[in-house]
Protein backbone atom coordinates (compact mmCIF):
# COMPACT_ATOMS: atom_id res chain seq x y z
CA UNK A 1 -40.47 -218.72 -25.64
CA UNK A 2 -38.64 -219.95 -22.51
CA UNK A 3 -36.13 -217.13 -23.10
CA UNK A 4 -39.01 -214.17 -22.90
CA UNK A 5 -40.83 -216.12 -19.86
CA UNK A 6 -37.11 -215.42 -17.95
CA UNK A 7 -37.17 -211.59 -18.26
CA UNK A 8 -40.73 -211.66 -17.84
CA UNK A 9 -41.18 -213.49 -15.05
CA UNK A 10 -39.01 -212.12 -12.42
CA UNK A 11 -40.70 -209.30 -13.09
CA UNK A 12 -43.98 -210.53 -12.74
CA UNK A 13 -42.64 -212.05 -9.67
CA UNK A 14 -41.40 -209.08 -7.56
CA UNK A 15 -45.05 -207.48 -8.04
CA UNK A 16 -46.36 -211.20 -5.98
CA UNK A 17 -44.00 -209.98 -4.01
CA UNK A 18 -44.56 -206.79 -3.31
CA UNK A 19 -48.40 -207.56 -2.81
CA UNK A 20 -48.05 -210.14 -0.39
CA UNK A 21 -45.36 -207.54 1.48
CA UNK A 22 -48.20 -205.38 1.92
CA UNK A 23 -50.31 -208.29 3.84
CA UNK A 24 -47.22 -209.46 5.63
CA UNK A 25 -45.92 -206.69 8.32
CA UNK A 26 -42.71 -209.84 8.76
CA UNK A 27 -41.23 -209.69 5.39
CA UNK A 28 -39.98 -206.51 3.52
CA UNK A 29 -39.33 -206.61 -0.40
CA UNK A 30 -36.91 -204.41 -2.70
CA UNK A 31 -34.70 -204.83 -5.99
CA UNK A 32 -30.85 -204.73 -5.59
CA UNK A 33 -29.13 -202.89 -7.80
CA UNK A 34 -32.81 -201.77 -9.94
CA UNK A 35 -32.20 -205.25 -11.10
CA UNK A 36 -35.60 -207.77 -11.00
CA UNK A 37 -33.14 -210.35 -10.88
CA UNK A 38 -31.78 -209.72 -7.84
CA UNK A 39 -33.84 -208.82 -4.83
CA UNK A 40 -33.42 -207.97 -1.49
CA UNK A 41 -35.24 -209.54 1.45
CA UNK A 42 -35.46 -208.48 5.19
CA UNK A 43 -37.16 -211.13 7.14
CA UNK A 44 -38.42 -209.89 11.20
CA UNK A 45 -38.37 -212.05 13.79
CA UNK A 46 -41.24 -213.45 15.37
CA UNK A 47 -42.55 -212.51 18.41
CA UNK A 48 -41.75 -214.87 21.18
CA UNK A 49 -38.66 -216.97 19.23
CA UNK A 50 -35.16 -216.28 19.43
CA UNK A 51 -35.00 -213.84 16.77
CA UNK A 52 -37.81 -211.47 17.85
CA UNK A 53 -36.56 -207.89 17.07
CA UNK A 54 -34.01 -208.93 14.44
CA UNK A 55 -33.98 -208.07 10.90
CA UNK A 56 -32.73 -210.80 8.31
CA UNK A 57 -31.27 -209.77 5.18
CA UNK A 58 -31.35 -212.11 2.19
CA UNK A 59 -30.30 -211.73 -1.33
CA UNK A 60 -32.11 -213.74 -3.95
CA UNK A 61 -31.00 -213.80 -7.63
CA UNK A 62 -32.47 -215.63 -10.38
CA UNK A 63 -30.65 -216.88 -13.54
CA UNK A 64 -31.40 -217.01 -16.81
CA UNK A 65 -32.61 -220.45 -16.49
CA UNK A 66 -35.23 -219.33 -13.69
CA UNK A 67 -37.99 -220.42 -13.78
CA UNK A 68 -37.13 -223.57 -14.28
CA UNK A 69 -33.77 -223.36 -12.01
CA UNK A 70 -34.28 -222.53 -8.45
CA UNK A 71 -32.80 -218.71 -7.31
CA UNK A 72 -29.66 -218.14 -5.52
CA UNK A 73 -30.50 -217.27 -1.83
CA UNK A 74 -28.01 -216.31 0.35
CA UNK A 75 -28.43 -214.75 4.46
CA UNK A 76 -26.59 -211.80 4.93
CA UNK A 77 -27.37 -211.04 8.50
CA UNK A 78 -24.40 -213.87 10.88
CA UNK A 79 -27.46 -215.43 12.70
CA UNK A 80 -27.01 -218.61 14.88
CA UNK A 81 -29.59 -221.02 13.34
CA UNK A 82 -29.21 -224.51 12.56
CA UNK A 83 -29.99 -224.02 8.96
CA UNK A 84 -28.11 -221.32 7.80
CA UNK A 85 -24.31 -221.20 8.56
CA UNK A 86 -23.69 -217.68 8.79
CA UNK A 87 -19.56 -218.47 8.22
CA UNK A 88 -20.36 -219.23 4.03
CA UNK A 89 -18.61 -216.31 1.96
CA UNK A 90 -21.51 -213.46 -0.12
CA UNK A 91 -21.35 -216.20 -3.27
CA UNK A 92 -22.02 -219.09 -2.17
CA UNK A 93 -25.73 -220.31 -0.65
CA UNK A 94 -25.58 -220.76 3.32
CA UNK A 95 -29.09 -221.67 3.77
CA UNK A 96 -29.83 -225.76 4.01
CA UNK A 97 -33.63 -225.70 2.06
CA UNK A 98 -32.83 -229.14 0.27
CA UNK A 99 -36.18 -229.88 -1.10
CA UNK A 100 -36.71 -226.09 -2.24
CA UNK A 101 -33.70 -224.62 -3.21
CA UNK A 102 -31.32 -227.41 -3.95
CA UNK A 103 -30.77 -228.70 -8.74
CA UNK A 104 -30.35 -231.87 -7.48
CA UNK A 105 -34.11 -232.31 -6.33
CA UNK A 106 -35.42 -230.31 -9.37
CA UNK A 107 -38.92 -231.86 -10.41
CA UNK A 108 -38.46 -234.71 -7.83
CA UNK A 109 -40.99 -235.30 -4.88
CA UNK A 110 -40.53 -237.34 -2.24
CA UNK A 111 -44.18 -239.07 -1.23
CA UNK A 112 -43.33 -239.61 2.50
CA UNK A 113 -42.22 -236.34 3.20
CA UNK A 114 -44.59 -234.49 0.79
CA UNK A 115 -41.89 -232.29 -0.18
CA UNK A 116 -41.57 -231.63 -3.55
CA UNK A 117 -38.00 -230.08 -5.34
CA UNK A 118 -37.96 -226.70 -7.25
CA UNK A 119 -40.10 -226.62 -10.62
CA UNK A 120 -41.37 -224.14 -13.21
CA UNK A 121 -44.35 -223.99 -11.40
CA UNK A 122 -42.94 -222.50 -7.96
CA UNK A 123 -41.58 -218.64 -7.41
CA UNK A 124 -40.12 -216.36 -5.77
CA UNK A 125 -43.16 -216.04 -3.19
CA UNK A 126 -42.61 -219.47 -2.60
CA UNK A 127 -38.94 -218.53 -1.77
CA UNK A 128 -39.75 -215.97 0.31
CA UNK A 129 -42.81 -218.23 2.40
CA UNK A 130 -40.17 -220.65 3.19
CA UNK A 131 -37.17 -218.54 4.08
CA UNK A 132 -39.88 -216.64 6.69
CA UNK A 133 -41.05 -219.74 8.21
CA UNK A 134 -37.31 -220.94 8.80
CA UNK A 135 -36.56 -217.33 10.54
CA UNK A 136 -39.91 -217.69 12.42
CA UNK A 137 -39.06 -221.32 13.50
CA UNK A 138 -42.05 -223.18 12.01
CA UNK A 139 -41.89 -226.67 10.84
CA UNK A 140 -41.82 -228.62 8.64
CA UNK A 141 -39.88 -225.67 6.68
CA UNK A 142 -37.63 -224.97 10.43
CA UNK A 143 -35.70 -228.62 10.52
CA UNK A 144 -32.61 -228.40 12.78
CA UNK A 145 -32.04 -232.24 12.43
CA UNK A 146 -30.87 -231.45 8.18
CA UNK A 147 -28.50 -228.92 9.65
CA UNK A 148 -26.23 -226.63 7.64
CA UNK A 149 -24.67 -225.76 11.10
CA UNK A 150 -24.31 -228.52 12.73
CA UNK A 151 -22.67 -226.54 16.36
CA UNK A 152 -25.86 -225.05 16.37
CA UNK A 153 -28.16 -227.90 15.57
CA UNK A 154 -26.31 -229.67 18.28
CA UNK A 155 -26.50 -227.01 20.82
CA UNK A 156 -30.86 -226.99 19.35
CA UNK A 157 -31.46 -230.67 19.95
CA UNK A 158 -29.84 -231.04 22.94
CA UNK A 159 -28.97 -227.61 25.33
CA UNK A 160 -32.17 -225.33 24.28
CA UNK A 161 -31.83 -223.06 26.61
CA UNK A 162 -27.98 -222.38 25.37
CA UNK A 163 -29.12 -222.35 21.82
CA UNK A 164 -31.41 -219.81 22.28
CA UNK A 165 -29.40 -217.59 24.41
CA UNK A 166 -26.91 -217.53 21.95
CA UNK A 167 -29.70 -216.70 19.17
CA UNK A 168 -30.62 -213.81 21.19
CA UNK A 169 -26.66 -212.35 22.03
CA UNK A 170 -26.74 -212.79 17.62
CA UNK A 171 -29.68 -210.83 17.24
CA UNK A 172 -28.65 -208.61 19.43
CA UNK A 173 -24.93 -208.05 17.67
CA UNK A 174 -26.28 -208.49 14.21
CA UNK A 175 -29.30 -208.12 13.70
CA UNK A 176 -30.85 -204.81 15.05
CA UNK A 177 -30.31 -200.85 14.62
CA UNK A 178 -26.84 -199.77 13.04
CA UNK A 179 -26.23 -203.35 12.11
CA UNK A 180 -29.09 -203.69 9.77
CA UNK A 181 -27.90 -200.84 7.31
CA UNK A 182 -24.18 -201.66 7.01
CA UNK A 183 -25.54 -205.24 5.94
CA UNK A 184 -25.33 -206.02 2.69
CA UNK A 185 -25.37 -202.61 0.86
């Protein structure tokens, strides 16, 4: 059984996805390679953040132990944010989503934080949810203190105005027009 449920369900998962696309104008959904086990994300920024006007491209893959092993996620788009380091090569993860993404909190939940680790129970919506909210700045998912990048979690917590001027000069070089189709093709 758990073998069908994980060429089933990423499946079943991309058409979550592509409904709640169509409810979110933010987030835009497609496979990678015709493959449901690898999808293709493009997060926008929100209006009135440092990333407003940008396009974030994320590629999510799911393994053969999904659902019960969190998916691969990994930003494409160089984007100064404390919790994605934008330096991390295509194969490995460069997004810091401990409680989410992270085997070593699988089926663990921590009581004072209310966060609880990946499970069978969770999906790719859930993926997607969370890496929007982290573009878009919104706690508790947006947490520069459990940086990945710690120059810009520094610059964050202590020269804001720096931080997101810098944000803005990435968006700007990375993030809009021509940039957005030579990313991750």
């Amino acid at each position: 059984m758990p073998q069908l449920m994980t060429k089933i369900r990423p499946k079943k998962d991309y058409e979550q996805c592509l409904e709640l696309c169509q409810k979110d104008p933010y987030i835009e959904i497609s496979l990678w390679d015709n493959s449901y086990d690898r999808l293709k994300l493009v997060v926008k920024g929100l209006e009135n953040t440092p990333y407003e006007g940008g396009k974030f491209v994320f590629e999510l893959k799911v393994s053969q132990n999904y659902p019960y092993f969190p998916p691969f996620v990994h930003c494409h788009t160089p984007i100064w944010h404390p919790n994605i380091d934008s330096s991390y090569p295509p194969n490995r993860m460069n997004i810091k989503l401990v409680w989410l993404l992270d085997p070593e909190y699988l089926a663990k939940y921590n009581p004072q934080t209310k966060e609880a680790g990946w499970n069978s129970t969770k999906n790719l919506v859930d993926v997607i949810c969370v890496l929007r909210d982290l573009i878009h700045m919104k706690r508790p998912v947006f947490k520069p203190e459990f940086a990945l990048n710690t120059e810009a979690r520094s610059q964050y917590l202590r020269h804001r105005k720096q931080f997101i001027d810098t944000a803005k000069s990435w968006v700007e070089k990375h993030a809009t027009g021509d940039q957005i189709a030579s990313v991750a093709k």
